[in-house]
N, C-alpha and C. Protein backbone atom coordinates (compact mmCIF):
# COMPACT_ATOMS: atom_id res chain seq x y z
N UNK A 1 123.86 160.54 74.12
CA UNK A 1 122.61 160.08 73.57
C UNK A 1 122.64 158.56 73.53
N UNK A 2 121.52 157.94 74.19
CA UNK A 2 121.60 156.52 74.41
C UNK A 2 120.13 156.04 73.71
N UNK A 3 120.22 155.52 72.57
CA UNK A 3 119.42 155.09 71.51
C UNK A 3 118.23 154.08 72.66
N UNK A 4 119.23 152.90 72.52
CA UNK A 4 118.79 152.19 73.68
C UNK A 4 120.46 150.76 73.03
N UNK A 5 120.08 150.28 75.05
CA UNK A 5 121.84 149.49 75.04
C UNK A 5 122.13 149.42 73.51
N UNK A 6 121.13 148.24 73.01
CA UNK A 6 121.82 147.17 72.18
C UNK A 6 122.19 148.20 70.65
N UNK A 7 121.36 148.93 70.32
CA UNK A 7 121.72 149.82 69.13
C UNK A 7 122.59 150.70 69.45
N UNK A 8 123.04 150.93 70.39
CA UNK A 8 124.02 152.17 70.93
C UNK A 8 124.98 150.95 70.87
N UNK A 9 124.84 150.15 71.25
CA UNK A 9 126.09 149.50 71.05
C UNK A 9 126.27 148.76 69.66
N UNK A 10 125.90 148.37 68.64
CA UNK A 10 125.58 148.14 67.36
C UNK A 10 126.01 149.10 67.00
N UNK A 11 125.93 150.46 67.18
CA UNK A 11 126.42 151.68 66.16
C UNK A 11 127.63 152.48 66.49
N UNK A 12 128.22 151.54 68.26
CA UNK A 12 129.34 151.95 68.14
C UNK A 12 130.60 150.91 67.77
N UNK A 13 129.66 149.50 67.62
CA UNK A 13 130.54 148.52 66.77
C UNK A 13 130.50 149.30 65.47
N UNK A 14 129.95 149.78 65.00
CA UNK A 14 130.15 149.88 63.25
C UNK A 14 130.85 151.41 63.30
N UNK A 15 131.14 152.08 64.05
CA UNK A 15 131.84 153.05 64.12
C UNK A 15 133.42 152.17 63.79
N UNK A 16 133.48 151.57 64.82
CA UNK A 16 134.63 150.77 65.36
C UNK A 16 135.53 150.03 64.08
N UNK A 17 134.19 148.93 63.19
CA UNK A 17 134.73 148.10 62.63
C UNK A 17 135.04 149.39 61.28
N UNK A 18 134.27 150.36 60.94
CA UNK A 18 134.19 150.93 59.73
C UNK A 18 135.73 151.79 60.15
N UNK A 19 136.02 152.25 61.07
CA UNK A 19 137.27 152.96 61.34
C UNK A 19 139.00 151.70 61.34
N UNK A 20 138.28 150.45 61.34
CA UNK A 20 139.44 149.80 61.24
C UNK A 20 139.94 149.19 59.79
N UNK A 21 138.64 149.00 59.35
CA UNK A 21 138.74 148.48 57.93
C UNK A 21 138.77 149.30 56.86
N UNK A 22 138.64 150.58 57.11
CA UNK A 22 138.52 151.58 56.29
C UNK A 22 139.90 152.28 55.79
N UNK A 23 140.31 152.37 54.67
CA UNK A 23 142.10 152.71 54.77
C UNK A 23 141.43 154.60 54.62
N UNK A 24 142.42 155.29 54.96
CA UNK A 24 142.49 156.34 54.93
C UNK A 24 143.57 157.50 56.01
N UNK A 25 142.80 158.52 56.69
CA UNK A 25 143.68 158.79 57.11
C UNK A 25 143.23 158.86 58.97
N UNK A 26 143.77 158.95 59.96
CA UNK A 26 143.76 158.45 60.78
C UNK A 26 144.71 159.53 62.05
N UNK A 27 144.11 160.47 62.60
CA UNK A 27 145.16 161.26 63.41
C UNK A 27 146.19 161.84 62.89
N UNK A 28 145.87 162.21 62.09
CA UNK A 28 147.13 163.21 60.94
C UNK A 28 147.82 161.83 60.48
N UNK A 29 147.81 160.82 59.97
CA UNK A 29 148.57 160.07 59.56
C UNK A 29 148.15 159.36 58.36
N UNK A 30 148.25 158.75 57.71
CA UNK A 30 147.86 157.68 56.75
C UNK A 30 147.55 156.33 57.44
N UNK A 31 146.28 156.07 57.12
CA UNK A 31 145.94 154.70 58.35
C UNK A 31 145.70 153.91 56.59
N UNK A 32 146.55 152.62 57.18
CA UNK A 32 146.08 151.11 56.37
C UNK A 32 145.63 150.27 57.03
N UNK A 33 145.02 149.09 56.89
CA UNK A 33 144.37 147.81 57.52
C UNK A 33 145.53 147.02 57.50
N UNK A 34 145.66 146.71 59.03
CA UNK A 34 147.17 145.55 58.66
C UNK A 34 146.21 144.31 59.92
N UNK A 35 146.42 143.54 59.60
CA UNK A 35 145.65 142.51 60.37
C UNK A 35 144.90 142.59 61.37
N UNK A 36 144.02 142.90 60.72
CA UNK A 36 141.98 142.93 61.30
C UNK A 36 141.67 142.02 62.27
N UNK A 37 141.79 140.93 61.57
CA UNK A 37 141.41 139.58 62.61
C UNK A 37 141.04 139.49 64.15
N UNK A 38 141.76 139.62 64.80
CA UNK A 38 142.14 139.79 66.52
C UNK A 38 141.59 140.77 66.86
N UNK A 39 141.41 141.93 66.06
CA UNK A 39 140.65 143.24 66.57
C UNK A 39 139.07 143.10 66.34
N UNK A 40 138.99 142.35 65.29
CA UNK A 40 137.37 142.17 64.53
C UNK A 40 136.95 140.99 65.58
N UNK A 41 137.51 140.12 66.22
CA UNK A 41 137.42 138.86 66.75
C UNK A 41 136.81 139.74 68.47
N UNK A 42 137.54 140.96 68.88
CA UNK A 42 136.80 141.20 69.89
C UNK A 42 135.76 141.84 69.92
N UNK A 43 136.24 143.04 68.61
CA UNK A 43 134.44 143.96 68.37
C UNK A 43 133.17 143.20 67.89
N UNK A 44 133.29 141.43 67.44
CA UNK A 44 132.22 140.91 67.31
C UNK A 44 131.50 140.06 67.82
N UNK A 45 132.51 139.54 68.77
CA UNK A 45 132.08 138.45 69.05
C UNK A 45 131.14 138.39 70.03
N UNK A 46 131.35 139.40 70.95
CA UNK A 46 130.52 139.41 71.93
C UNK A 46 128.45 139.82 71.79
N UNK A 47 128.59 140.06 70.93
CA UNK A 47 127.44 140.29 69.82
C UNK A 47 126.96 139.66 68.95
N UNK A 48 127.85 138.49 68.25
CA UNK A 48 127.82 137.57 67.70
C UNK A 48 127.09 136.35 67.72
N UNK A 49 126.05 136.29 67.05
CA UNK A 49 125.93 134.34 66.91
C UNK A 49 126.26 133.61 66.83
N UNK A 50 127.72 133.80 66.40
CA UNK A 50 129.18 132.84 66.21
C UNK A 50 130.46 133.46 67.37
N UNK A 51 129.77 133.61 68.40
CA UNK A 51 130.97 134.22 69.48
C UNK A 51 132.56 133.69 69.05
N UNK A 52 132.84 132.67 68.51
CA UNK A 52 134.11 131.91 68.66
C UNK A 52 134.55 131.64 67.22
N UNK A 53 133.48 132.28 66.40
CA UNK A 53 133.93 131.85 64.91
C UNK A 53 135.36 132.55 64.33
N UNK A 54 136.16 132.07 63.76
CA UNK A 54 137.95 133.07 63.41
C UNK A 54 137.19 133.74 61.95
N UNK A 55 136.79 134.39 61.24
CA UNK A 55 136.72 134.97 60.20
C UNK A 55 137.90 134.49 58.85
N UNK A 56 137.54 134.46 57.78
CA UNK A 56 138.62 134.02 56.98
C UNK A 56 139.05 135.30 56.51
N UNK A 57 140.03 135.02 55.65
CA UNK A 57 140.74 136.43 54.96
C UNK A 57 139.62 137.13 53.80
N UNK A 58 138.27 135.94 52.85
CA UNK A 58 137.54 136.32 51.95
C UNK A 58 136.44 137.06 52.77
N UNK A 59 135.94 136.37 54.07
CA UNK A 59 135.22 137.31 55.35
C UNK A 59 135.62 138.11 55.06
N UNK A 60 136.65 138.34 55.57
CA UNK A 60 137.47 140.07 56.58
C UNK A 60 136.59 141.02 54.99
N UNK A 61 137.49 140.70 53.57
CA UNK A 61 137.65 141.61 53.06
C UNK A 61 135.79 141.97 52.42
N UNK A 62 135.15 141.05 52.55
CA UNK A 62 134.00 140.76 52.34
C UNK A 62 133.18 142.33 53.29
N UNK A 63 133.47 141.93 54.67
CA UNK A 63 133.48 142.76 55.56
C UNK A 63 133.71 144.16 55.75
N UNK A 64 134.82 144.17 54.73
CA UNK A 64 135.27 145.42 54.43
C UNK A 64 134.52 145.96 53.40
N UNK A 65 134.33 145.75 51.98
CA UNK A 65 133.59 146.36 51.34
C UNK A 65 132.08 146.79 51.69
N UNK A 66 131.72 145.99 52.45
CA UNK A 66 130.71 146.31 53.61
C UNK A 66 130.97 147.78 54.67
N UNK A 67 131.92 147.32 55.20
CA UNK A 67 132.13 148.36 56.01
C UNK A 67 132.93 150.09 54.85
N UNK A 68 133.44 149.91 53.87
CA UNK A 68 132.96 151.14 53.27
C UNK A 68 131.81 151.74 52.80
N UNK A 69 131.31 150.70 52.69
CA UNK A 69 129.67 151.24 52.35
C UNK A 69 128.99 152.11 53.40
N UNK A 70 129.22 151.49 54.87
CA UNK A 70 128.56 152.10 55.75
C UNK A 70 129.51 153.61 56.07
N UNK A 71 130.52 153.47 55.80
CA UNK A 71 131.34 154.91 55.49
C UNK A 71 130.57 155.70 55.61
N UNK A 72 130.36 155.36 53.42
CA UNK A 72 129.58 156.42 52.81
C UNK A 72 128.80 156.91 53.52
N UNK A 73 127.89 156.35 54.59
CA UNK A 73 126.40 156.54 55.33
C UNK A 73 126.87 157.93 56.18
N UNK A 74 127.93 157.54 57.02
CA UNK A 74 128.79 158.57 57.59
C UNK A 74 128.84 160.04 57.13
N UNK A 75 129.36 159.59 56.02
CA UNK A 75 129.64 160.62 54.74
C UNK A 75 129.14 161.75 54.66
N UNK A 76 127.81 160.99 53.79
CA UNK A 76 126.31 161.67 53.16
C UNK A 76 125.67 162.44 54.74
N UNK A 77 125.80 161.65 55.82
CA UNK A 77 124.94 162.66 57.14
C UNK A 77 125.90 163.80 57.31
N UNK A 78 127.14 163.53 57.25
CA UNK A 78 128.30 164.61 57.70
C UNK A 78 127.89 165.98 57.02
N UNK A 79 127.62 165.60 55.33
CA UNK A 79 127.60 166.24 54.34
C UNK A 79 126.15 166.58 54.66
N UNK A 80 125.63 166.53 55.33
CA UNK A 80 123.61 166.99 55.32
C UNK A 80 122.95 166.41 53.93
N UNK A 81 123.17 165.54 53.75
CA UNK A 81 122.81 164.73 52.71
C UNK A 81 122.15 163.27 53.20
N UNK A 82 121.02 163.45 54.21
CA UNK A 82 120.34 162.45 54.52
C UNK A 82 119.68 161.84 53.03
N UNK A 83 118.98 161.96 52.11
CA UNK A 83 118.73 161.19 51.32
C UNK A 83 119.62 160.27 50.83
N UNK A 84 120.83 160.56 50.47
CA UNK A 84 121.65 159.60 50.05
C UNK A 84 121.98 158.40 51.15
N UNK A 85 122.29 159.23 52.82
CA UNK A 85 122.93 158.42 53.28
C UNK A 85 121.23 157.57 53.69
N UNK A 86 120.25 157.89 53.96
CA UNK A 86 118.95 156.58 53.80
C UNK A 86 119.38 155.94 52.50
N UNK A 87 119.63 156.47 51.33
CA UNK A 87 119.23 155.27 50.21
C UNK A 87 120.18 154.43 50.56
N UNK A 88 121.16 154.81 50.67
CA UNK A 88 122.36 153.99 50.74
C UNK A 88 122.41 152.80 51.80
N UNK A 89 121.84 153.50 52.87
CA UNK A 89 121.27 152.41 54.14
C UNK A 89 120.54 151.80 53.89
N UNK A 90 119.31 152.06 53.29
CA UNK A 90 118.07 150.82 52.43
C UNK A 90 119.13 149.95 51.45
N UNK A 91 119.86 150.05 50.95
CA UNK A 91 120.58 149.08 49.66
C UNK A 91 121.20 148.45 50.83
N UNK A 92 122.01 148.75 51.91
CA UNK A 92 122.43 147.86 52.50
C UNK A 92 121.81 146.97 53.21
N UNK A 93 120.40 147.15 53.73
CA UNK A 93 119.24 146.33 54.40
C UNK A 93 119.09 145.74 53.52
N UNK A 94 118.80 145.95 52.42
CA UNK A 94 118.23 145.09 51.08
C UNK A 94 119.23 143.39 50.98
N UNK A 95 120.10 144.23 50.95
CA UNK A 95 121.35 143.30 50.42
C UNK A 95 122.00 142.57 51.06
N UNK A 96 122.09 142.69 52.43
CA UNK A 96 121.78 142.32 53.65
C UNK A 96 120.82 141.21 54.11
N UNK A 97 119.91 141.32 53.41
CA UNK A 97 118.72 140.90 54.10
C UNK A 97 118.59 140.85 55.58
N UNK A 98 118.97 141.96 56.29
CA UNK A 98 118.32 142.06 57.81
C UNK A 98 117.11 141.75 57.78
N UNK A 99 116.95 141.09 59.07
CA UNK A 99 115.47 140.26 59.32
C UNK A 99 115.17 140.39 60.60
N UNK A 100 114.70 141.27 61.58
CA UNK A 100 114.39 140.89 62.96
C UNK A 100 114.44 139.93 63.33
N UNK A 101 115.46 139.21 64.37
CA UNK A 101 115.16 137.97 65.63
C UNK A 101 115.04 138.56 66.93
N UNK A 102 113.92 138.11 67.70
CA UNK A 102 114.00 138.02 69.15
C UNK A 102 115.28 137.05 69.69
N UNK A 103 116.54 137.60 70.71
CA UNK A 103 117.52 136.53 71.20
C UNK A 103 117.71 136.90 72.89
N UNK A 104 118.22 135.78 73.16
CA UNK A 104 118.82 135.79 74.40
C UNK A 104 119.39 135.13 74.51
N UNK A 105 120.63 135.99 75.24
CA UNK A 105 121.55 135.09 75.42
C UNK A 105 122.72 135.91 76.36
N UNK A 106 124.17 134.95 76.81
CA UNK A 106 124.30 135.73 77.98
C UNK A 106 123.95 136.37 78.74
N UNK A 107 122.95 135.47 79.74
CA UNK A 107 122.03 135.95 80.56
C UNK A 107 121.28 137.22 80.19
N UNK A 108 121.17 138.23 79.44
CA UNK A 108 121.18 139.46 79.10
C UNK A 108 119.02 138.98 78.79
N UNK A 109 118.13 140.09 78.85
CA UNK A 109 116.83 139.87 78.64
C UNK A 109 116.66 139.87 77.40
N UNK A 110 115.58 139.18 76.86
CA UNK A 110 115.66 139.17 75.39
C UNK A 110 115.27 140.41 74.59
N UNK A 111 116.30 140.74 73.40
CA UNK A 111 116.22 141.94 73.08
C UNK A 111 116.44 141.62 71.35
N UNK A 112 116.10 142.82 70.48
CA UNK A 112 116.53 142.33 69.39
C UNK A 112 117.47 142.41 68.12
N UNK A 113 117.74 141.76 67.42
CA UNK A 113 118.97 141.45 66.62
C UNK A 113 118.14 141.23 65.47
N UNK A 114 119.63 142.36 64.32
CA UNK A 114 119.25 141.87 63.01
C UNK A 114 120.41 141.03 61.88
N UNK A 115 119.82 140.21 61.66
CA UNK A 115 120.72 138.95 61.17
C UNK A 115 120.42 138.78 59.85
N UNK A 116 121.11 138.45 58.83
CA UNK A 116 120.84 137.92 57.58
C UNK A 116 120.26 136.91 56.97
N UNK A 117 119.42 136.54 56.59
CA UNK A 117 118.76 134.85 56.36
C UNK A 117 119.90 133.82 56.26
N UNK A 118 120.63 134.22 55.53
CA UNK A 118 121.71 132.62 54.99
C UNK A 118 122.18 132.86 56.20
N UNK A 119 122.88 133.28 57.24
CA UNK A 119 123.91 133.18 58.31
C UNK A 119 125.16 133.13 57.82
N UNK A 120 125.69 134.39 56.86
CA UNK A 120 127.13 134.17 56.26
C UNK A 120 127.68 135.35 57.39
N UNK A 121 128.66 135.00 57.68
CA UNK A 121 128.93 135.93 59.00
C UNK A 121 129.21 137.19 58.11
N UNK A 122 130.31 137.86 57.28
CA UNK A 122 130.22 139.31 57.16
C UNK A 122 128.69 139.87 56.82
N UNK A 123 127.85 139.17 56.17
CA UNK A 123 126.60 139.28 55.89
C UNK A 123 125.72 139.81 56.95
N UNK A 124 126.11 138.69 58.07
CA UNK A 124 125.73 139.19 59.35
C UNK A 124 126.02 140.71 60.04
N UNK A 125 127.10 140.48 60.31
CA UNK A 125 127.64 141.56 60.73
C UNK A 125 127.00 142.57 60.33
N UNK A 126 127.06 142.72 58.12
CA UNK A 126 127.22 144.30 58.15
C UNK A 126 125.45 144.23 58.33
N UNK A 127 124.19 143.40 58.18
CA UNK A 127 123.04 144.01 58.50
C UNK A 127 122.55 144.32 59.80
N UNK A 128 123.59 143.67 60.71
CA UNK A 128 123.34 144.52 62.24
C UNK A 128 123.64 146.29 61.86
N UNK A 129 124.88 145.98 61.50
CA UNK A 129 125.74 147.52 61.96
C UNK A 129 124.57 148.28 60.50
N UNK A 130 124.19 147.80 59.82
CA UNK A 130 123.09 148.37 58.96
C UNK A 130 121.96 148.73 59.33
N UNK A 131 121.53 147.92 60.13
CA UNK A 131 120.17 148.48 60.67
C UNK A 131 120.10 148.95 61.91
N UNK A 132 121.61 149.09 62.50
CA UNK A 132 121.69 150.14 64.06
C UNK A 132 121.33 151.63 63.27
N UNK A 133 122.07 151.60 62.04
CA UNK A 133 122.11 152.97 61.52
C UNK A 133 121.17 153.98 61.10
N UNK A 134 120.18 152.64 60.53
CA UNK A 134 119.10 153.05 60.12
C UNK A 134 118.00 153.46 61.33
N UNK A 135 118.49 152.81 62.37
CA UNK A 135 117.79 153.39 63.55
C UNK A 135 118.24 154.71 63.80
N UNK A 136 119.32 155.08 64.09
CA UNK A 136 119.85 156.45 63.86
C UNK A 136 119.20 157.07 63.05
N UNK A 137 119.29 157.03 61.83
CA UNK A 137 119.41 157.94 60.67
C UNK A 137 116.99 157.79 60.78
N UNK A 138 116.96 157.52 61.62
CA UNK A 138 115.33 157.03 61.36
C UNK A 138 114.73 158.41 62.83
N UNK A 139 115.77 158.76 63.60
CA UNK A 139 115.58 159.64 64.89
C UNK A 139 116.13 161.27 64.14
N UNK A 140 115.21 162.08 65.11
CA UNK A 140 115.40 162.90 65.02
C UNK A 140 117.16 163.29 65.29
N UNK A 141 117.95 162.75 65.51
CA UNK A 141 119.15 163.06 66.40
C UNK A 141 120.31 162.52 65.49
N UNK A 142 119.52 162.20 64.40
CA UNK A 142 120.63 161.42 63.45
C UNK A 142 121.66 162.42 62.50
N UNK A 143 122.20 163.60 62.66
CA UNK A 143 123.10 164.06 62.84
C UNK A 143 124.11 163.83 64.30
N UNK A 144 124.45 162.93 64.58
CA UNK A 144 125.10 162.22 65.77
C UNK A 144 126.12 162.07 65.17
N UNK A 145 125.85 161.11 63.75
CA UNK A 145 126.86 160.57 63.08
C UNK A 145 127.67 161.83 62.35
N UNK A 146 129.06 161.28 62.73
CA UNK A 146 129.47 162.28 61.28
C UNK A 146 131.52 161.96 61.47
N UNK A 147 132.03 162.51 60.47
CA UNK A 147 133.67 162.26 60.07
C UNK A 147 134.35 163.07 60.74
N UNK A 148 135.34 162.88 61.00
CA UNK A 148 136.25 163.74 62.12
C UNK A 148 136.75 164.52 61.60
N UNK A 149 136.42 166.02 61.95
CA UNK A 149 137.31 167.46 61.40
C UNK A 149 138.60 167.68 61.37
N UNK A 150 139.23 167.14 62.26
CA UNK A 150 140.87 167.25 61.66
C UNK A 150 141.05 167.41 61.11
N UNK A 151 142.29 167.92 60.78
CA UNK A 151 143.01 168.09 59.68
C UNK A 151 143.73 166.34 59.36
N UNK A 152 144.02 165.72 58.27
CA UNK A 152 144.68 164.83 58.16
C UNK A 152 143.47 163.78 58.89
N UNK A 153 142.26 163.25 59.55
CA UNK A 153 141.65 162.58 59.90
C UNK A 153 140.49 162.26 59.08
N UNK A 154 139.87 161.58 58.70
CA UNK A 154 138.31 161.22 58.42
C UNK A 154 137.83 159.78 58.86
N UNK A 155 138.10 159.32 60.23
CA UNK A 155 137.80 158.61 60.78
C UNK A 155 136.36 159.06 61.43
N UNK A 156 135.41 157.95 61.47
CA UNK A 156 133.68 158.42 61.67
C UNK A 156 133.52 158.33 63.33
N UNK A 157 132.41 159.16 63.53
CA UNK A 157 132.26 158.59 65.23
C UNK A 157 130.64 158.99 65.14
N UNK A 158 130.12 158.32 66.46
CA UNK A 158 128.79 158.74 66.67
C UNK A 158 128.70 159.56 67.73
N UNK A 159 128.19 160.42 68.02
CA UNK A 159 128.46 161.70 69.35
C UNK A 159 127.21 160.74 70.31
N UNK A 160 127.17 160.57 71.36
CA UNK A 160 126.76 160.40 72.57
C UNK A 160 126.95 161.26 73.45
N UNK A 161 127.23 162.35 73.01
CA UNK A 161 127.71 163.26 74.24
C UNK A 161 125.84 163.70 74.82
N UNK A 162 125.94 164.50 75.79
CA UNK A 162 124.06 165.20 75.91
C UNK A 162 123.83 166.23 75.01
N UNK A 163 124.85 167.16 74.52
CA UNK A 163 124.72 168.48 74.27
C UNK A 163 124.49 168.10 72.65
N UNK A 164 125.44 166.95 72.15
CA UNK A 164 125.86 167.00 70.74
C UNK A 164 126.11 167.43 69.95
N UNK A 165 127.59 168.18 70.38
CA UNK A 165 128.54 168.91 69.72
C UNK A 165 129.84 168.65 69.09
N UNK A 166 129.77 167.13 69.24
CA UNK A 166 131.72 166.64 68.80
C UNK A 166 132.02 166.59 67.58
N UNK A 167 132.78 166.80 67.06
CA UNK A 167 133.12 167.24 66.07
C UNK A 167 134.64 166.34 65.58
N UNK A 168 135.27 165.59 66.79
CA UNK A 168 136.32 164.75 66.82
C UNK A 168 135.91 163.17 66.54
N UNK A 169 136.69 162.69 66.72
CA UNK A 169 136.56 160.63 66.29
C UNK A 169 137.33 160.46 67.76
N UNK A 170 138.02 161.42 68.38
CA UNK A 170 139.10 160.89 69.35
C UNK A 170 139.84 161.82 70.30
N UNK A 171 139.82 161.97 71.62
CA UNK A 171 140.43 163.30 72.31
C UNK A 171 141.67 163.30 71.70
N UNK A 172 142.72 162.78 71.06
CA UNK A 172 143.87 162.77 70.53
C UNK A 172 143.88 163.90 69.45
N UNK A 173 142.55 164.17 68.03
CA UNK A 173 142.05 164.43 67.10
C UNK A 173 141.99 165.75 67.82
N UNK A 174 140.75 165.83 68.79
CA UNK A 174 140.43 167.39 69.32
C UNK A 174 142.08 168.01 69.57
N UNK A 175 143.03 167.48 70.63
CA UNK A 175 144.06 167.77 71.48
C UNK A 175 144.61 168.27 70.20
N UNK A 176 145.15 167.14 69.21
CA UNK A 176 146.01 167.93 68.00
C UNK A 176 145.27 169.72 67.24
N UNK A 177 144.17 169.39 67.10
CA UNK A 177 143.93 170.65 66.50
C UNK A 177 143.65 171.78 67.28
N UNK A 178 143.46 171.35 68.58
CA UNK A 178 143.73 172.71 69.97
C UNK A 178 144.94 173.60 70.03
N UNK A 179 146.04 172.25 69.66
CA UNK A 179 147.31 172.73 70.46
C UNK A 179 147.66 173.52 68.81
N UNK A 180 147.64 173.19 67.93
CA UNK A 180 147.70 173.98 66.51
C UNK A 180 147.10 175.20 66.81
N UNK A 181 145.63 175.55 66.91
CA UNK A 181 145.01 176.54 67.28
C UNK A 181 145.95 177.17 68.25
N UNK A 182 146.59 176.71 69.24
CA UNK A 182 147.23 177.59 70.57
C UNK A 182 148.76 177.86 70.03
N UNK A 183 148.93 176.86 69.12
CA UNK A 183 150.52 177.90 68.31
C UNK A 183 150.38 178.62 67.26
N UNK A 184 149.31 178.57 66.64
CA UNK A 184 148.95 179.84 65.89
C UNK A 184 148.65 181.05 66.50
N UNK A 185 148.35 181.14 67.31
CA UNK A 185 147.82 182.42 68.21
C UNK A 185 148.90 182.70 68.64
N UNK A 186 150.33 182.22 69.12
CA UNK A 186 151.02 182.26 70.24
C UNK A 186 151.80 182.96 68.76
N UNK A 187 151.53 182.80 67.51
CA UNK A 187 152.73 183.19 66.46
C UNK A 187 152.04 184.54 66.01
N UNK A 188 150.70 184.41 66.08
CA UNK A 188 150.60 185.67 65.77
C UNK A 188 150.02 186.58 66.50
């Protein structure tokens, strides 16, 4: 499912950044945030109004409480709890202050971006990845979003598949709980 480029790609940055900054668990494992920076520096920049800006450490974590918020959004759709995950998406537009701009740039045709009035970069950030969502969660198809069934996982993904059936964050996620499924059977 292809929203259109720039929000398909907006909502698979906030998949991205919300799965890195998010502590929890991660492919049967316990996932922590161990230096964001370099990883956040490529999922933003290219999207960015500040292509080249380094983020500080009060950013990052700034960023982060941001990016649990958009979790929750995850969450509440996973859970068939669209009201919450809209309110929750309106408080983040709010707070946010996303604002439509027309941009262009890297040669690319002009298309549009939502940016925060002050220009504080996590600010930025999270009212893009805020109002990709709300584009989602605004379509009929907005069960797309949702947390990864694993066992030991709750890392978020958005399904793009045609059929929209995934149920994983990661072929690693599916593979582990296949091959479980295929030694349970094989035991009993």
């Amino acid at each position: 499912m292809n929203f259109d480029s720039h929000t398909s790609d907006v909502v698979a940055t906030a998949v991205a950044v919300v799965n890195l900054l998010v502590p929890g668990h991660a492919r049967g494992r316990e996932y922590r945030v161990t230096e964001p920076r370099d990883e956040l520096r490529r999922l933003l920049s290219p999207r960015s109004s500040r292509p080249h800006h380094v983020p500080t450490e009060a950013e990052i974590d700034q960023l982060a409480d941001y990016a649990a918020r958009l979790y929750a959004v995850f969450v509440a759709v996973d859970a068939g709890n669209m009201d919450d995950a809209c309110e929750r998406t309106n408080a983040l537009l709010w707070e946010t202050r996303a604002a439509p701009v027309l941009a262009r740039h890297d040669d690319e045709p002009w298309h549009l971006h939502f940016h925060a009035i002050d220009d504080a970069w996590a600010r930025n950030c999270a009212a893009s990845m805020a109002t990709g969502l709300a584009v989602v969660l605004g379509n009929p198809v907005y069960d797309r979003l949702g947390v990864c069934t694993a066992l030991a996982c709750d890392r978020v993904f958005v399904d793009t598949s045609r059929n929209g059936t995934r149920r994983f964050c990661s072929t690693a996620c599916q593979n582990r709980v296949k091959a479980a499924a295929f030694r349970e059977r094989k035991r009993g």
